[in-house]
Protein backbone atom coordinates (compact mmCIF):
# COMPACT_ATOMS: atom_id res chain seq x y z
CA UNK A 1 207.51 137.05 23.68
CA UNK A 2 206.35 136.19 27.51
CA UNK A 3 204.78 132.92 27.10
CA UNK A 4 202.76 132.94 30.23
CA UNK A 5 201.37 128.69 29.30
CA UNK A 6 203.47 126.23 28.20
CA UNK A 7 202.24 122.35 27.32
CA UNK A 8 205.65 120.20 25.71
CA UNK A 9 205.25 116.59 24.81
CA UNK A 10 201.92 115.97 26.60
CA UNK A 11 200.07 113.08 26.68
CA UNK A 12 196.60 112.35 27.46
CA UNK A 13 195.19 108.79 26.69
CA UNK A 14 191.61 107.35 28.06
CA UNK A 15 192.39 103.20 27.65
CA UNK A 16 194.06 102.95 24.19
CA UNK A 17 192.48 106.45 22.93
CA UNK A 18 194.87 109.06 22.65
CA UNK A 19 192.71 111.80 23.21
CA UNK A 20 195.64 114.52 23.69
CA UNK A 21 198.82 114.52 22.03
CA UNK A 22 200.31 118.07 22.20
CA UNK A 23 204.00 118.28 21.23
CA UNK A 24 204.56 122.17 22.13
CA UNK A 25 201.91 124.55 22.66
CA UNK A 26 203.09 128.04 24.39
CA UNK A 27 200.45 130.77 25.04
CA UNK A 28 200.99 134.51 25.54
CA UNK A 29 200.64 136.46 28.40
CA UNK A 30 197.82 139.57 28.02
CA UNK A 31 196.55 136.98 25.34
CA UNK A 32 192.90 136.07 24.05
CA UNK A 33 193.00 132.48 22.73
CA UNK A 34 190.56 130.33 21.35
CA UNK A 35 191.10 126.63 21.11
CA UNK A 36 188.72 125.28 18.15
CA UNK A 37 188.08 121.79 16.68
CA UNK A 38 185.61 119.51 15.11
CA UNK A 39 183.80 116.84 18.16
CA UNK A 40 186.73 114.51 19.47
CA UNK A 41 189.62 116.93 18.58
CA UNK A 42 190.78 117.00 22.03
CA UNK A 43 189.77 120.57 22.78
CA UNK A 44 187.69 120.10 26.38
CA UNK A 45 190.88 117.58 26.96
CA UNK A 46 193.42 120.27 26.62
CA UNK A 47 191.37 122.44 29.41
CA UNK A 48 191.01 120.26 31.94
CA UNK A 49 194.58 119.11 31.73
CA UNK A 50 195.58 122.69 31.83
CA UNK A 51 192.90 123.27 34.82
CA UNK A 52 193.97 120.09 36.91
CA UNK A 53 190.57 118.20 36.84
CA UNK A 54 192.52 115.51 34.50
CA UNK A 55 196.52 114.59 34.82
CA UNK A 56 198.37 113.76 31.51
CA UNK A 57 200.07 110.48 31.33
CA UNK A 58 203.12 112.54 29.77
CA UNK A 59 204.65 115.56 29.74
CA UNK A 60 205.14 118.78 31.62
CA UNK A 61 202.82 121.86 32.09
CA UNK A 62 204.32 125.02 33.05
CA UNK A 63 202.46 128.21 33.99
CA UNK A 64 204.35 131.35 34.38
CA UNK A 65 207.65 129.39 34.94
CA UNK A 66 206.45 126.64 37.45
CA UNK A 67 205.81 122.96 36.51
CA UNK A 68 202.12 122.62 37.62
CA UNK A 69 201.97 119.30 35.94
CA UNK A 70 200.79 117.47 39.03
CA UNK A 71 199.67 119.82 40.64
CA UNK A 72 195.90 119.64 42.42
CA UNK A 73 193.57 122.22 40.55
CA UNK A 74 192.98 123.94 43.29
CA UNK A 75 196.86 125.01 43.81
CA UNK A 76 196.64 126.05 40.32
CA UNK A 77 196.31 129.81 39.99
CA UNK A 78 193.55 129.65 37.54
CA UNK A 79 190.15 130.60 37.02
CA UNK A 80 187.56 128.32 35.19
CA UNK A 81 184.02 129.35 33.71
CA UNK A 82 181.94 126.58 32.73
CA UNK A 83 179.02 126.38 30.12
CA UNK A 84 176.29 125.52 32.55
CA UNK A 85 177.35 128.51 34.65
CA UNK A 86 177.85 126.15 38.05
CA UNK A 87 176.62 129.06 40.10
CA UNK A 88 175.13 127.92 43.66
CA UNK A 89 171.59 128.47 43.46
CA UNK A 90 171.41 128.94 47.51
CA UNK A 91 173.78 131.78 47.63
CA UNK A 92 172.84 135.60 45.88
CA UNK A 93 175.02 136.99 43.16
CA UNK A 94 177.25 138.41 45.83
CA UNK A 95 178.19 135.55 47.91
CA UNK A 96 178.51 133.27 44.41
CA UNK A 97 181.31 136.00 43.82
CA UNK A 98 182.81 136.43 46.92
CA UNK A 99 183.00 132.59 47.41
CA UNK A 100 186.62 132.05 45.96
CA UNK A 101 188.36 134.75 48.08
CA UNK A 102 186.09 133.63 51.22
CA UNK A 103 187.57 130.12 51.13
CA UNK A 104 190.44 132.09 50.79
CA UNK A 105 189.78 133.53 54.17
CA UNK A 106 190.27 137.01 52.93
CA UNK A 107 188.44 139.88 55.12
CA UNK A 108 185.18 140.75 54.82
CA UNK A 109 186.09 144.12 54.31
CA UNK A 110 188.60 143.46 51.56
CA UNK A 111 186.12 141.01 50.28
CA UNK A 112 183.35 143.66 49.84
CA UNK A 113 185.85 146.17 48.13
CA UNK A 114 186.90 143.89 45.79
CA UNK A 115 183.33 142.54 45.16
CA UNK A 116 181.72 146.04 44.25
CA UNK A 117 184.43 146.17 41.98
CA UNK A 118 184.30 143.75 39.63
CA UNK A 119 179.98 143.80 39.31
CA UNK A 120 181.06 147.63 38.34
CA UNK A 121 182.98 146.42 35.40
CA UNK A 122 180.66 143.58 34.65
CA UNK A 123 177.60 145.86 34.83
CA UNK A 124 175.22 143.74 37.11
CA UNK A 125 175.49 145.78 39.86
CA UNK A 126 171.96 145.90 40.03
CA UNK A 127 171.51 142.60 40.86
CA UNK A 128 173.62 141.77 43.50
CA UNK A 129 170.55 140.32 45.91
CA UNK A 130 169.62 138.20 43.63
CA UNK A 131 169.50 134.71 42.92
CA UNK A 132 170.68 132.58 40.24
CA UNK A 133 167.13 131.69 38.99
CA UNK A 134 166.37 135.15 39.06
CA UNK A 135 168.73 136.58 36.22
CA UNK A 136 168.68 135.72 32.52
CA UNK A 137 171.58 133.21 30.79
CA UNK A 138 173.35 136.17 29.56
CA UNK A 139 173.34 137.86 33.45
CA UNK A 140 174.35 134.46 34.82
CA UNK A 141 177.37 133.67 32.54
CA UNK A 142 178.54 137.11 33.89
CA UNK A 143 178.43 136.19 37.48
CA UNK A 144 180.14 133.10 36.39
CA UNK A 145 182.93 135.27 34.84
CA UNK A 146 183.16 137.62 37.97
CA UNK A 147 183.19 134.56 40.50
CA UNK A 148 186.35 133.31 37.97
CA UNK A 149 188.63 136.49 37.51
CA UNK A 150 187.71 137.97 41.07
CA UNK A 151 190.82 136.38 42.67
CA UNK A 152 192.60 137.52 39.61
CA UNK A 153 194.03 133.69 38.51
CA UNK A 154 197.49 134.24 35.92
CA UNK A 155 195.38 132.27 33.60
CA UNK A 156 191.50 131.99 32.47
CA UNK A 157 189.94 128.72 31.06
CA UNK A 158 186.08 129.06 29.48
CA UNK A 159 184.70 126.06 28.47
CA UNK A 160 182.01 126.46 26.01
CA UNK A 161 181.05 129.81 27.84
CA UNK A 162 178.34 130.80 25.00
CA UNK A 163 176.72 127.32 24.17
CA UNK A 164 173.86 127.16 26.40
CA UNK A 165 172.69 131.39 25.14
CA UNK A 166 170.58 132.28 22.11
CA UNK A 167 172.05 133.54 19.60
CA UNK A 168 171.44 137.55 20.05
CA UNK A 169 172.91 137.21 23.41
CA UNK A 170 175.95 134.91 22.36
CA UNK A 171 176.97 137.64 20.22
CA UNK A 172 176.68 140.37 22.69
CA UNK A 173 178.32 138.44 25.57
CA UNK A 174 181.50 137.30 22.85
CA UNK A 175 181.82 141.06 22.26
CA UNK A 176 181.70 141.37 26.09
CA UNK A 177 184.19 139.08 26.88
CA UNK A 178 186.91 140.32 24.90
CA UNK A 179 186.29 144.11 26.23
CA UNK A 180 187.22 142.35 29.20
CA UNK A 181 189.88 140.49 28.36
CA UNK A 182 191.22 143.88 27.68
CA UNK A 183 190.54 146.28 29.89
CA UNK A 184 191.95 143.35 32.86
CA UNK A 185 195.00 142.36 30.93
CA UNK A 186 193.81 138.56 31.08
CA UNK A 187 195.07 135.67 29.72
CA UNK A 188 192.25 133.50 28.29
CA UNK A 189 191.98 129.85 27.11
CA UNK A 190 188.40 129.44 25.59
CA UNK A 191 187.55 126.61 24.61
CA UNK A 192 184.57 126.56 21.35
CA UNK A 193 183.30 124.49 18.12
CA UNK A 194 181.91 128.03 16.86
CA UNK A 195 183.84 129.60 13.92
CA UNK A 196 182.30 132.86 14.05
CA UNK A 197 182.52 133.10 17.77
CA UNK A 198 186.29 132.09 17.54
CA UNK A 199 187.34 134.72 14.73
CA UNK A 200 185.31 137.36 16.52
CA UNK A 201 187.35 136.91 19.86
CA UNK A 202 190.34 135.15 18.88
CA UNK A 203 193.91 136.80 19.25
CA UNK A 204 195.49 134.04 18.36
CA UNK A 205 192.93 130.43 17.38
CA UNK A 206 194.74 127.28 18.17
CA UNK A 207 193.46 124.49 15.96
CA UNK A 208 193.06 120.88 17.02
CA UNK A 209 192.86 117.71 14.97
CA UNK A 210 192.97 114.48 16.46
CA UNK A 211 194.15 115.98 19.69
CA UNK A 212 197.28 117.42 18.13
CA UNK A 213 197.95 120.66 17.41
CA UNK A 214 197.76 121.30 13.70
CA UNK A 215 198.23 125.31 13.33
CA UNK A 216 198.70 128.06 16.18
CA UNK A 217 198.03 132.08 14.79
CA UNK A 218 195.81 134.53 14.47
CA UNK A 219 192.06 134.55 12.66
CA UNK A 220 193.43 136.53 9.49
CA UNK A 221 196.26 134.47 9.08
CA UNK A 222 195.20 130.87 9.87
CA UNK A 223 192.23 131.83 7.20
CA UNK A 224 194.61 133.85 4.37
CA UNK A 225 197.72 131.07 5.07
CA UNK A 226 196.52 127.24 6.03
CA UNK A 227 198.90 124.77 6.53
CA UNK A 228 196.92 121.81 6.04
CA UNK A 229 193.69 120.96 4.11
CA UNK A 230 192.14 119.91 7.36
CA UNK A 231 192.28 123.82 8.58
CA UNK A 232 191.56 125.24 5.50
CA UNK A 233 188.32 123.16 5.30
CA UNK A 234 187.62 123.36 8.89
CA UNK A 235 188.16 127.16 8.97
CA UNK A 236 185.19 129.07 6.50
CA UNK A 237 184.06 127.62 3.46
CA UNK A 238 186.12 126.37 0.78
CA UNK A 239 185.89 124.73 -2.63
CA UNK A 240 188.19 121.42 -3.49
CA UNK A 241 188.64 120.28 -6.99
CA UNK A 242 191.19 118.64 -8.74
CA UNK A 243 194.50 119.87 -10.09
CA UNK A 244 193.82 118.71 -13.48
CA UNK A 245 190.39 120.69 -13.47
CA UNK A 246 192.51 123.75 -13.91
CA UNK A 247 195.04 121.92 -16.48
CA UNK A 248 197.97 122.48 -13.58
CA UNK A 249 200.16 119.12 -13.73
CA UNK A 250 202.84 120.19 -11.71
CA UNK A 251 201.99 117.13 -9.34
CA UNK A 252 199.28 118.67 -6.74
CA UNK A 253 196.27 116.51 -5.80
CA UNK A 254 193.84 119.20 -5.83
CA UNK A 255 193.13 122.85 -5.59
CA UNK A 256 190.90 124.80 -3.08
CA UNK A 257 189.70 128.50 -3.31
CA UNK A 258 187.41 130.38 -1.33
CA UNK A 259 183.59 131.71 -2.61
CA UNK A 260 184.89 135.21 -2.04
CA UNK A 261 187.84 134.96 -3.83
CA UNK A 262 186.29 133.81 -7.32
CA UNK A 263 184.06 135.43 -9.47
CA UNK A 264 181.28 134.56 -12.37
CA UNK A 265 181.48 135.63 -15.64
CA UNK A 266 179.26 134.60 -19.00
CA UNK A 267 182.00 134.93 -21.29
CA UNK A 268 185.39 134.32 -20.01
CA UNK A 269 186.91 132.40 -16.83
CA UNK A 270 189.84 129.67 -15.61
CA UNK A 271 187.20 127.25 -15.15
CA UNK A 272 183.05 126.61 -16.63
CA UNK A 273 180.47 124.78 -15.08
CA UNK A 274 176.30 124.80 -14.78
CA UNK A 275 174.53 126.44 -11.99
CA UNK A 276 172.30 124.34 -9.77
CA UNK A 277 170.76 126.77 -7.48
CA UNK A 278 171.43 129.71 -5.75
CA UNK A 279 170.85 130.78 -2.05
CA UNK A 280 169.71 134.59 -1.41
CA UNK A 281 171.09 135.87 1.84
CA UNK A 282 170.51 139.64 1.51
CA UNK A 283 173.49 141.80 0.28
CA UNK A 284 174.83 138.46 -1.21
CA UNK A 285 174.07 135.09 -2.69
CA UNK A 286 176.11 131.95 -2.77
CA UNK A 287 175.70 130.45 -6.17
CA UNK A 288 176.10 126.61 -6.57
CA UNK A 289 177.99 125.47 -9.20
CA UNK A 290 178.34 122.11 -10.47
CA UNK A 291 182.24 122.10 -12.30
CA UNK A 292 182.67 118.04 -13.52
CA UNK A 293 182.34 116.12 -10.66
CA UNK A 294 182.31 118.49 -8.10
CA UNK A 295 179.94 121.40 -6.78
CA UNK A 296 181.92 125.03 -6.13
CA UNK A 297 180.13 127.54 -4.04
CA UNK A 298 180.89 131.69 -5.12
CA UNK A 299 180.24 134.66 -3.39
CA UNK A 300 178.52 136.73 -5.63
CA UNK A 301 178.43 140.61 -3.75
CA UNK A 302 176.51 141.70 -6.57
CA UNK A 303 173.48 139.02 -5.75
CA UNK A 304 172.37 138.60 -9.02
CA UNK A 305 170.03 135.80 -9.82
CA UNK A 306 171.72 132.82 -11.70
CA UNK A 307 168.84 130.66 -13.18
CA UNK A 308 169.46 126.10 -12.90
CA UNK A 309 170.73 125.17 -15.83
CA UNK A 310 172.74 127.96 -16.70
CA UNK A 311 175.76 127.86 -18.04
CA UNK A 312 178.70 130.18 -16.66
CA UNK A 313 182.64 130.80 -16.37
CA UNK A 314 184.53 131.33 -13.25
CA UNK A 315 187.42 133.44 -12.80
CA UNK A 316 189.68 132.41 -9.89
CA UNK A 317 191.63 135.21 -7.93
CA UNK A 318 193.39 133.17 -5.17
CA UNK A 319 193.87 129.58 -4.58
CA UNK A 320 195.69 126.78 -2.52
CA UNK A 321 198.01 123.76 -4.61
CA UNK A 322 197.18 120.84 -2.31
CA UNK A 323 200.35 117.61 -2.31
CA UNK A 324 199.51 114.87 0.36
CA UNK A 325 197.13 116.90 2.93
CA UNK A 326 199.51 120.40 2.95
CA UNK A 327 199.02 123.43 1.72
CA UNK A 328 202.05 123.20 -0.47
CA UNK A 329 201.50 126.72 -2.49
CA UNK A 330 199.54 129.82 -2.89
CA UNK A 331 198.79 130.33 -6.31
CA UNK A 332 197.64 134.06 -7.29
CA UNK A 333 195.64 134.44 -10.87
């Protein structure tokens, strides 16, 4: 394993707000890594403490073997794509990317070379005369992107890259982004509140929670294996009830189960309950079920039509025993 990033013990606090608190956090090299967390988790934090913008009040920072913790951003070999794009509207598409190896006072020649090469790969050739104001959102996040990875930084940060696009185009542009991720061999550090966006992209999803780090791994896993009931809650949908609800008393607070991994039944089932409405999404519905207290949601692939009132069984396949906020067992019916 080449860990290519490395935060240990580090420390960020704005007046007596700990807004960071990372005790080890290594990253890959070649790696695509999305760091995702409810508002206030620390996530923009951990970037720009990485990036150099902010300093921590503790710790060290080491990136590809050399302590960078102090170091000004822009001795940091690292590239940095921002949400609002931060393109110069006074300069065309080509001199936005050239900018970085200009300062850089590379030659004009080698500048040019280099510049036709990445608007190849990032297919905007075609508008490399242009201005800022006169390309889409989607066409100026991916000048952004080219302006970042032209002087070919050890490390990419992207804050929020996708937040400020519609929807049709975030998708395209996430799908984008990881192609090249690839085919340049980069190591990315993207920073998002969007579950589908992160699980889409994600070789590995770090997960903050009050600024620490509460589980490191990839999509599949962190979904299939939580550690704590804060990820598997914050990660896709899932149903909490109480331990006694399925007559388990071997000392658990509660049990959890995803919608997909239950199903509904008339006759026969762990647990019953009463439907209270159902939502039709096309090849599926997500039945509501009231159970006691509490209100499960199922998957139902089959989308039948459940009417209020009803009352039905449900057959649990998978589910997670719960003892003071861990995931303390995986419990297979």
């Amino acid at each position: 394993m080449n860990e290519i990033l490395i935060l240990e013990k580090v420390i960020k606090k704005y007046g007596n707000v700990t807004a960071l608190n990372v005790e080890r956090l290594g990253i890959e090299q070649g790696t695509y890594n999305v760091i995702l967390g409810p508002s206030g988790a620390g996530k923009s934090t951990l970037l720009r403490t990485v990036a150099g913008l902010d300093y921590p009040d503790s710790g060290k920072i080491i990136l590809d073997g050399k302590d960078i913790t102090n170091k000004p951003a822009w001795e940091r070999d690292i590239g940095l794509v921002f949400q609002n794009y931060a393109l110069y509207p006074h300069l065309t598409v080509y001199d936005n990317i050239a900018l970085p190896l200009t300062v850089k006072g590379f030659k004009k020649e080698e500048i040019s070379e280099r510049v036709m090469q990445i608007v190849k790969v990032m297919g905007i050739e075609e508008h490399i005369n242009k201005y800022p104001r006169q390309l889409s959102g989607g066409q100026q996040q991916r000048v952004a992107l080219a302006r970042a990875i032209i002087k070919q930084p050890k490390l990419l940060l992207l804050d929020e890259p996708l937040s400020n696009l519609d929807a049709k185009v975030r998708v395209e542009l996430r799908s984008y982004l990881k192609t090249i991720q690839r085919q340049l061999n980069i190591t990315a550090l993207h920073v998002t509140h969007d579950q589908s966006e992160a699980m889409a992209i994600a070789d590995n999803l770090v997960v903050l929670n009050g600024g620490a780090v509460d589980q490191v791994g990839s999509p599949k896993d962190i979904y299939e294996n939580p550690k704590t009931v804060f990820v598997s809650t914050f990660i896709g949908m899932l149903n909490i009830i109480p331990a006694s609800t399925f007559r388990i008393n071997d000392g658990y607070d509660a049990v959890g189960f995803r919608p997909e991994n239950a199903d509904i039944f008339e006759d026969d089932g762990d647990i019953s309950g009463t439907v209270k409405y159902v939502e039709y999404q096309g090849e599926e519905t997500i039945v509501y079920i009231a159970v006691g207290d509490n209100t499960v949601r199922i998957r139902d692939r089959q989308s039948r039509f459940f009417e209020s009132g009803k009352k039905v069984n449900i057959k649990i396949k998978k589910a997670f025993a719960f003892k003071d906020g861990k995931v303390v067992k995986s419990i297979l019916f």
